[in-house]
PDB file of N, CA and C in Angstrom:
ATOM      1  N   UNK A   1       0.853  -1.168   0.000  1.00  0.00           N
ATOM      2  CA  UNK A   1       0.000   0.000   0.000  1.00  0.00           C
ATOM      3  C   UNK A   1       0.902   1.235   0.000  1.00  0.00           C
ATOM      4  N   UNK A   2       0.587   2.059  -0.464  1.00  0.00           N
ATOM      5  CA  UNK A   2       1.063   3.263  -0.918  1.00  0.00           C
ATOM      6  C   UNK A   2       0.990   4.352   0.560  1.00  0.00           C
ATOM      7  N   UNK A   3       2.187   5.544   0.491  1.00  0.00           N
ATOM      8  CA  UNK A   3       1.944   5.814   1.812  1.00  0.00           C
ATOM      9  C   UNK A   3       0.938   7.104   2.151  1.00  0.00           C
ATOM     10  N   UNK A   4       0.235   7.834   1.198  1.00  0.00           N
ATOM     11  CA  UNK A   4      -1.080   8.292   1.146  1.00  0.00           C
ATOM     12  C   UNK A   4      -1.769   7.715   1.329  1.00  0.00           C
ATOM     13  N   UNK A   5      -2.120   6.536   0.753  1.00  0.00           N
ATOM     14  CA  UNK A   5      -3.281   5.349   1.018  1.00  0.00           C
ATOM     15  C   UNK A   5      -3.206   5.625   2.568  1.00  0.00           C
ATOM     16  N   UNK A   6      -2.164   4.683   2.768  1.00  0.00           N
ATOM     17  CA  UNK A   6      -1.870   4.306   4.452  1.00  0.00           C
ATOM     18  C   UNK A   6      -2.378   4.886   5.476  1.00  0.00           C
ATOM     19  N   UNK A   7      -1.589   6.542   4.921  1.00  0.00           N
ATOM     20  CA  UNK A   7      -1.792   7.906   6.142  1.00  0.00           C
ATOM     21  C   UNK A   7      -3.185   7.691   6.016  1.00  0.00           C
ATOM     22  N   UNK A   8      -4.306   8.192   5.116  1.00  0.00           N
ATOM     23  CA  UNK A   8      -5.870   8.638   4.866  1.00  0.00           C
ATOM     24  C   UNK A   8      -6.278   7.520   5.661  1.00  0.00           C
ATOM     25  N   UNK A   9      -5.910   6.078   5.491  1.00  0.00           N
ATOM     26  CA  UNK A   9      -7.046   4.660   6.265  1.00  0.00           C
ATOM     27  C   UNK A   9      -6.018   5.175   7.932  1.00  0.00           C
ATOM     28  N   UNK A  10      -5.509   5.590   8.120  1.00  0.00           N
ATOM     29  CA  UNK A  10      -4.606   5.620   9.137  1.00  0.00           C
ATOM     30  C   UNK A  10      -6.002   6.722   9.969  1.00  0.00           C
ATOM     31  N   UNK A  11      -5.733   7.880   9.238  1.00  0.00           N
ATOM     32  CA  UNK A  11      -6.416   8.672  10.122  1.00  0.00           C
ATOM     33  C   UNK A  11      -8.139   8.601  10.202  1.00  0.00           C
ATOM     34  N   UNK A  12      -8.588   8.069   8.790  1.00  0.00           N
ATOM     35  CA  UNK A  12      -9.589   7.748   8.981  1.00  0.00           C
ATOM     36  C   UNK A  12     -10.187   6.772   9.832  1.00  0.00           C
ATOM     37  N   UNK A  13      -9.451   6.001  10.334  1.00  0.00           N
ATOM     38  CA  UNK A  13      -9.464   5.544  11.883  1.00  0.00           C
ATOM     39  C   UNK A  13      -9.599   6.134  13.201  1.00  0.00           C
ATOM     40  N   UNK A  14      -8.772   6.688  13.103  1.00  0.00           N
ATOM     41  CA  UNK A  14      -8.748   7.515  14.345  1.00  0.00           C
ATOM     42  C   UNK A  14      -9.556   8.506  14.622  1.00  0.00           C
ATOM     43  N   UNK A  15      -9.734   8.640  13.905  1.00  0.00           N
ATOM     44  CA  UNK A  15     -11.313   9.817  13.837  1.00  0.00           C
ATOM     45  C   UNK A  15     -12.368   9.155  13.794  1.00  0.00           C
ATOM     46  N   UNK A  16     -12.610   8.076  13.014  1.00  0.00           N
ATOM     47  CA  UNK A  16     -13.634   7.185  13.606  1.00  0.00           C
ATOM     48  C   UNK A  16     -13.755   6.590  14.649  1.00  0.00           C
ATOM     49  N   UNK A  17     -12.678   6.282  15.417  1.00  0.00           N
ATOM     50  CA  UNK A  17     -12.828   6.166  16.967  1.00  0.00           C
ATOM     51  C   UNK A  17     -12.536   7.013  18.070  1.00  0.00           C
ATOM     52  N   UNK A  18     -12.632   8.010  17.597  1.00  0.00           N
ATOM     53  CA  UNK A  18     -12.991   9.543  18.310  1.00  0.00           C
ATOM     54  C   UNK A  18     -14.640   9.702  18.134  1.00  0.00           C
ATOM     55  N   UNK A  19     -15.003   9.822  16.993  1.00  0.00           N
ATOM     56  CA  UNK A  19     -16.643   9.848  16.845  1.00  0.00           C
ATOM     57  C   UNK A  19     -17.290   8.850  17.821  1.00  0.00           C
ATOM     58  N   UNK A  20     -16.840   7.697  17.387  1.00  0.00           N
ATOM     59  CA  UNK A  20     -17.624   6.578  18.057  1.00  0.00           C
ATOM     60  C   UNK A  20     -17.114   6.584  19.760  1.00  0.00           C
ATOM     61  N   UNK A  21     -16.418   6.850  20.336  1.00  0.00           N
ATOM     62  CA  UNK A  21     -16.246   7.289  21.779  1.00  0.00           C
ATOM     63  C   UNK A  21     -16.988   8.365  22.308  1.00  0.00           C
ATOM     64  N   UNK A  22     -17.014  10.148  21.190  1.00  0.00           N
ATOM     65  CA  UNK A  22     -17.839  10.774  22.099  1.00  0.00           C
ATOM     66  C   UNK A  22     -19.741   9.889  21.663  1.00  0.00           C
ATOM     67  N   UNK A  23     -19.899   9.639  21.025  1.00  0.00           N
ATOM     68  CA  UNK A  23     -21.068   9.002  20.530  1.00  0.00           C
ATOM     69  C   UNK A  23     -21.200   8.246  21.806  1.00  0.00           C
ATOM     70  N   UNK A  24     -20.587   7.333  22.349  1.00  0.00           N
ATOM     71  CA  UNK A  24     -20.858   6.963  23.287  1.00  0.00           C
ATOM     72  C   UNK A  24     -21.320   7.364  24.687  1.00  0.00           C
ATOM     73  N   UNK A  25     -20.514   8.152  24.829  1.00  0.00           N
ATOM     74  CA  UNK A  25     -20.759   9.111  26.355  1.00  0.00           C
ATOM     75  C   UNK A  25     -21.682  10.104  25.534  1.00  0.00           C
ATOM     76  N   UNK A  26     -21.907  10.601  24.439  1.00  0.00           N
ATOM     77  CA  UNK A  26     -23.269  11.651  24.436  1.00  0.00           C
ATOM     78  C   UNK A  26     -24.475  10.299  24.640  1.00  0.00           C
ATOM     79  N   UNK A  27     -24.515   9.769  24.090  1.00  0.00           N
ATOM     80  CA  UNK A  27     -25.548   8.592  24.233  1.00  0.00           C
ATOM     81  C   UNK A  27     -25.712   7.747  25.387  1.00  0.00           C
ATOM     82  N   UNK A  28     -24.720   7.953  25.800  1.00  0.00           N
ATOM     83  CA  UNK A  28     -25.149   6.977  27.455  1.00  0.00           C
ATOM     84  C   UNK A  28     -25.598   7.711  28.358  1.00  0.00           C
ATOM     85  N   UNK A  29     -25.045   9.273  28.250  1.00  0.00           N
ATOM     86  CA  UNK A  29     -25.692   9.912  29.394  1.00  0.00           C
ATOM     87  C   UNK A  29     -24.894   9.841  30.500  1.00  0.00           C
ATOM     88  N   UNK A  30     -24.070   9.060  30.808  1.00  0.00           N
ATOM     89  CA  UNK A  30     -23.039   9.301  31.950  1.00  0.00           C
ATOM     90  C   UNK A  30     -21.709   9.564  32.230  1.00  0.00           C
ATOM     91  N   UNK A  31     -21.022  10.007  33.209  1.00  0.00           N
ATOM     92  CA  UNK A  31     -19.442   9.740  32.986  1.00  0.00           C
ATOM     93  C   UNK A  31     -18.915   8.833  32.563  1.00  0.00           C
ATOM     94  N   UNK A  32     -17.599   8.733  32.236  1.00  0.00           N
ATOM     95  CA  UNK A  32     -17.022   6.850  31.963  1.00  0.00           C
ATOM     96  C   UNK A  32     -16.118   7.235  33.018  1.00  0.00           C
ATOM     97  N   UNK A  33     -15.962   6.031  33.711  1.00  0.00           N
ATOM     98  CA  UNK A  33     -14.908   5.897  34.463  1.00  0.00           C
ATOM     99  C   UNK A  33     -13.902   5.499  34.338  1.00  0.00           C
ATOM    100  N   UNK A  34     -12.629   5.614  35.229  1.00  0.00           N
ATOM    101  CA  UNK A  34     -11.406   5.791  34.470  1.00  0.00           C
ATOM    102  C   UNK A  34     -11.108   4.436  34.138  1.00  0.00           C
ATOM    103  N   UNK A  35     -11.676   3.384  34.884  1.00  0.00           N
ATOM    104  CA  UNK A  35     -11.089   1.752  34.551  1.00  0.00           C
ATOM    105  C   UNK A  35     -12.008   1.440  33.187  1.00  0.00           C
ATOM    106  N   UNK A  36     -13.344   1.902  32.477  1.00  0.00           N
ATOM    107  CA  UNK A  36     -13.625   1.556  31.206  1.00  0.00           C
ATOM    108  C   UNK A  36     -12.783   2.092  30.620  1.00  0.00           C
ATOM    109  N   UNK A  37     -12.410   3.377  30.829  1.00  0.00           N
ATOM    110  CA  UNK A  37     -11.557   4.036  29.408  1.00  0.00           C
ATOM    111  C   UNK A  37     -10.023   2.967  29.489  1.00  0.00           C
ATOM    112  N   UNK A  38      -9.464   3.168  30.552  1.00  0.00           N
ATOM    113  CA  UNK A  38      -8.089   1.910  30.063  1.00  0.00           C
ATOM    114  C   UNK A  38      -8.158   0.793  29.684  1.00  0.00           C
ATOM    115  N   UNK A  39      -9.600  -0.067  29.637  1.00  0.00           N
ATOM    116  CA  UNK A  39      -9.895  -1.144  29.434  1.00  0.00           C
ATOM    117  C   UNK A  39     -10.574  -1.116  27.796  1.00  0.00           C
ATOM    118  N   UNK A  40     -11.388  -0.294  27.768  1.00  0.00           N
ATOM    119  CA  UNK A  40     -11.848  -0.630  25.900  1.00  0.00           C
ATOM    120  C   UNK A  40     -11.452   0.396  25.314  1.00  0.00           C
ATOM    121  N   UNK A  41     -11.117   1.339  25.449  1.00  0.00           N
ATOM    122  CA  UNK A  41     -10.749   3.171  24.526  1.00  0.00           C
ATOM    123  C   UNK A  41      -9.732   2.967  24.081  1.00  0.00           C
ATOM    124  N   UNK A  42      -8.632   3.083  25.540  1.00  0.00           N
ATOM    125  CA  UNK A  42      -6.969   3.439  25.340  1.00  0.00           C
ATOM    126  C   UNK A  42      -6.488   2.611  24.256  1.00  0.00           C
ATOM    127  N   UNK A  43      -6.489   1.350  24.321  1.00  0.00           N
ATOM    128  CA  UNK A  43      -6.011   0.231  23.572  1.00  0.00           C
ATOM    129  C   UNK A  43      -6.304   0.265  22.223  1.00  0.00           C
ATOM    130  N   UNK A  44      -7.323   0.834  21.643  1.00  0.00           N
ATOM    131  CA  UNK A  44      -7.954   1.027  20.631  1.00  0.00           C
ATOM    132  C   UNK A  44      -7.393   2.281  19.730  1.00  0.00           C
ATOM    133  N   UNK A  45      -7.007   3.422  21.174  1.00  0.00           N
ATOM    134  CA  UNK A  45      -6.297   5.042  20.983  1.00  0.00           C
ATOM    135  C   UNK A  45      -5.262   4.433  20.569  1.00  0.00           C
ATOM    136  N   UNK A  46      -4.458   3.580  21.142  1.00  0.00           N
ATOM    137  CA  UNK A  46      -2.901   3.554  21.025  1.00  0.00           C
ATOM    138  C   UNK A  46      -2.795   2.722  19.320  1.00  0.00           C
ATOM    139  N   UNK A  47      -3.809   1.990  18.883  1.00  0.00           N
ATOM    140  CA  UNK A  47      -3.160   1.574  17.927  1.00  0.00           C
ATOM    141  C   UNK A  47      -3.667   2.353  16.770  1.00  0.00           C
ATOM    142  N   UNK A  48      -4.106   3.253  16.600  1.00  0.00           N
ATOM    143  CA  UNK A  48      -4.652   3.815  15.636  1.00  0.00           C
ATOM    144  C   UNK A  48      -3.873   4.851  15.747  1.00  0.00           C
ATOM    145  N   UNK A  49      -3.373   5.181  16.761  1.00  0.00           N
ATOM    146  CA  UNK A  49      -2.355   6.244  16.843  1.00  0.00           C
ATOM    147  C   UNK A  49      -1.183   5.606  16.328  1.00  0.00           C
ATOM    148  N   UNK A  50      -0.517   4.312  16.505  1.00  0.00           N
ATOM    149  CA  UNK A  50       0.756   3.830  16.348  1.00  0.00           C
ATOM    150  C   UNK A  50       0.801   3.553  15.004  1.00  0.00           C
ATOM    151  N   UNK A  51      -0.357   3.173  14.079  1.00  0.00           N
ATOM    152  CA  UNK A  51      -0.639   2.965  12.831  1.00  0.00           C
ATOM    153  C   UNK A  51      -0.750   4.448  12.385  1.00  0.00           C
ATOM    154  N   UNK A  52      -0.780   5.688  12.484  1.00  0.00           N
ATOM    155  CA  UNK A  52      -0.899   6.805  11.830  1.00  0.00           C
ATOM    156  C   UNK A  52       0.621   7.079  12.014  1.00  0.00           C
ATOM    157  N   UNK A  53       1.697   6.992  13.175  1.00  0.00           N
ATOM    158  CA  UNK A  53       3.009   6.865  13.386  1.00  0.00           C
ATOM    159  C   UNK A  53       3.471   5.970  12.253  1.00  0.00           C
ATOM    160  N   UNK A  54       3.497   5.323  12.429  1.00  0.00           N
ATOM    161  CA  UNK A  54       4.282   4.224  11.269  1.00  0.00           C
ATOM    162  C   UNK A  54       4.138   4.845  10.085  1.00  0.00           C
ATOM    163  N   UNK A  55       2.628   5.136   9.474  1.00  0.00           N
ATOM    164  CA  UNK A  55       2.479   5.996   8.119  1.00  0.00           C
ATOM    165  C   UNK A  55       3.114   7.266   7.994  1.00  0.00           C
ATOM    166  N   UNK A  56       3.451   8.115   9.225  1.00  0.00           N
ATOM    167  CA  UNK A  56       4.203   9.350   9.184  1.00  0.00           C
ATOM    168  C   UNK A  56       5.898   9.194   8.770  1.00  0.00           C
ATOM    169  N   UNK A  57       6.501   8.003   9.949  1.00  0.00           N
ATOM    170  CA  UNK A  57       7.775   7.960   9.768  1.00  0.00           C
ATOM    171  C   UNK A  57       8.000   6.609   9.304  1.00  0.00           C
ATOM    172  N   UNK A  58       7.673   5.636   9.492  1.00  0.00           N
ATOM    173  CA  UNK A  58       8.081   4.260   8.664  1.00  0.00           C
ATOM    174  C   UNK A  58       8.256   4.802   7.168  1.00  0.00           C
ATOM    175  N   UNK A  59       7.279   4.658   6.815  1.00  0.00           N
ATOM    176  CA  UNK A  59       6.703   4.592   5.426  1.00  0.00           C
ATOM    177  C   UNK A  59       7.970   6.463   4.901  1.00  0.00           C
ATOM    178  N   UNK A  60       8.015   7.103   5.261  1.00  0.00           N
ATOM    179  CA  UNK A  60       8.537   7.999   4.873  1.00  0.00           C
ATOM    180  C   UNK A  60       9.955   7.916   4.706  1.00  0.00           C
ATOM    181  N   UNK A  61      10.618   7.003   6.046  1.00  0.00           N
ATOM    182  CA  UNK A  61      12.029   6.769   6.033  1.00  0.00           C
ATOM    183  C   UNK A  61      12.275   5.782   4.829  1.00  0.00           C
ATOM    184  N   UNK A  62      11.358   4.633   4.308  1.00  0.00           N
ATOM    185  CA  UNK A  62      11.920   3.771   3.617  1.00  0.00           C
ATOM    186  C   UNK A  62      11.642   4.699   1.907  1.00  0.00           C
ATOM    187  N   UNK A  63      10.721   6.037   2.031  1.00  0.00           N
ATOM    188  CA  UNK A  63      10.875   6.604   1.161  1.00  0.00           C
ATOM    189  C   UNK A  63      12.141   7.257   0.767  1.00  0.00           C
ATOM    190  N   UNK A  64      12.541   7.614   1.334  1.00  0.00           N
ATOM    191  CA  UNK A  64      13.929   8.259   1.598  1.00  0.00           C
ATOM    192  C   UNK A  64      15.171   7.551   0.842  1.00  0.00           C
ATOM    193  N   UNK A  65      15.079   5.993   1.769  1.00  0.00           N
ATOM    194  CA  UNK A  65      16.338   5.414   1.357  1.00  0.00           C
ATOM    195  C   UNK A  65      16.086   4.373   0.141  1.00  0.00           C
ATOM    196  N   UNK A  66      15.079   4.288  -0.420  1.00  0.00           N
ATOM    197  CA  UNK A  66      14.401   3.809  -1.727  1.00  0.00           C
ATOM    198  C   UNK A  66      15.329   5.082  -2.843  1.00  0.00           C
ATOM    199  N   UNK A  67      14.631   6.309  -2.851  1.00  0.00           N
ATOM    200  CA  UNK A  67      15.090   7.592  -3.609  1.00  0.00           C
ATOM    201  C   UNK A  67      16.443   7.762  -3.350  1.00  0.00           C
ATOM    202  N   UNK A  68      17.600   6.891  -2.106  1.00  0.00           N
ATOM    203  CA  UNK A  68      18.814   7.190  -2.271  1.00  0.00           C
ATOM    204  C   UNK A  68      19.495   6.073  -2.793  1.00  0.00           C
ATOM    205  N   UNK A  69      18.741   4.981  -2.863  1.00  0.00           N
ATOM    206  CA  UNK A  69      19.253   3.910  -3.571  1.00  0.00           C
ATOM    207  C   UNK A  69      19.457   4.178  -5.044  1.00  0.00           C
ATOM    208  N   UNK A  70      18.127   4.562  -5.559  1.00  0.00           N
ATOM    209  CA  UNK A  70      17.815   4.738  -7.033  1.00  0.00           C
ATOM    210  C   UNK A  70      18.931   5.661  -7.911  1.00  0.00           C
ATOM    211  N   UNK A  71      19.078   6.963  -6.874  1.00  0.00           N
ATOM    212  CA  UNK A  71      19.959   8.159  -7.200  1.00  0.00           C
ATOM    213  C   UNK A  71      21.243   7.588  -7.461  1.00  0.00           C
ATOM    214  N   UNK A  72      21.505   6.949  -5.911  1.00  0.00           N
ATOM    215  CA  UNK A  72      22.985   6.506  -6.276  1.00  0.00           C
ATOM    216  C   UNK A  72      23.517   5.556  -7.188  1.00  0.00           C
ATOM    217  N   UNK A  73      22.308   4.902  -7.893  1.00  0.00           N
ATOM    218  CA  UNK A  73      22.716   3.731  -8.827  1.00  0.00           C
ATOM    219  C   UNK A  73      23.140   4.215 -10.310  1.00  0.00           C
ATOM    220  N   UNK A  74      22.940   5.131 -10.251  1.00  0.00           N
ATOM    221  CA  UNK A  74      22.986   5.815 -11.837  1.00  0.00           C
ATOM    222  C   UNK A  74      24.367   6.475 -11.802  1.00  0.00           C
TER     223      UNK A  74
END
């Protein structure tokens, strides 16, 4: 996958589980407490966050040394 592709499904994640979290607490009507949020949210935050990371710098570094391979071969 391409690393535009990547970034867009990357963040389009994460924003979909931003929606669907406040969706939740507007719809339930109550606080969440702090042991639901470390138990179903965070875990969910961290990888959609770590997958938009990877698309920022993974995918960018191997852009890099792809374009210095190519350069230097000529």
């Amino acid at each position: 996958m391409d690393r535009p592709s990547f970034l867009v499904l990357s963040i389009i994640g994460l924003f979909s589980m931003v929606a669907l979290h406040l969706a939740e607490i507007w719809l339930g009507g109550q606080a969440m407490s702090l042991k639901q949020f470390l138990l179903e949210w965070l875990p969910l935050y961290c990888c959609w966050a770590s997958l938009l990371l990877i698309g920022v710098f993974k995918r960018s570094l191997q852009n890099s040394e792809n374009h210095f391979h190519t350069s230097s071969g000529n």
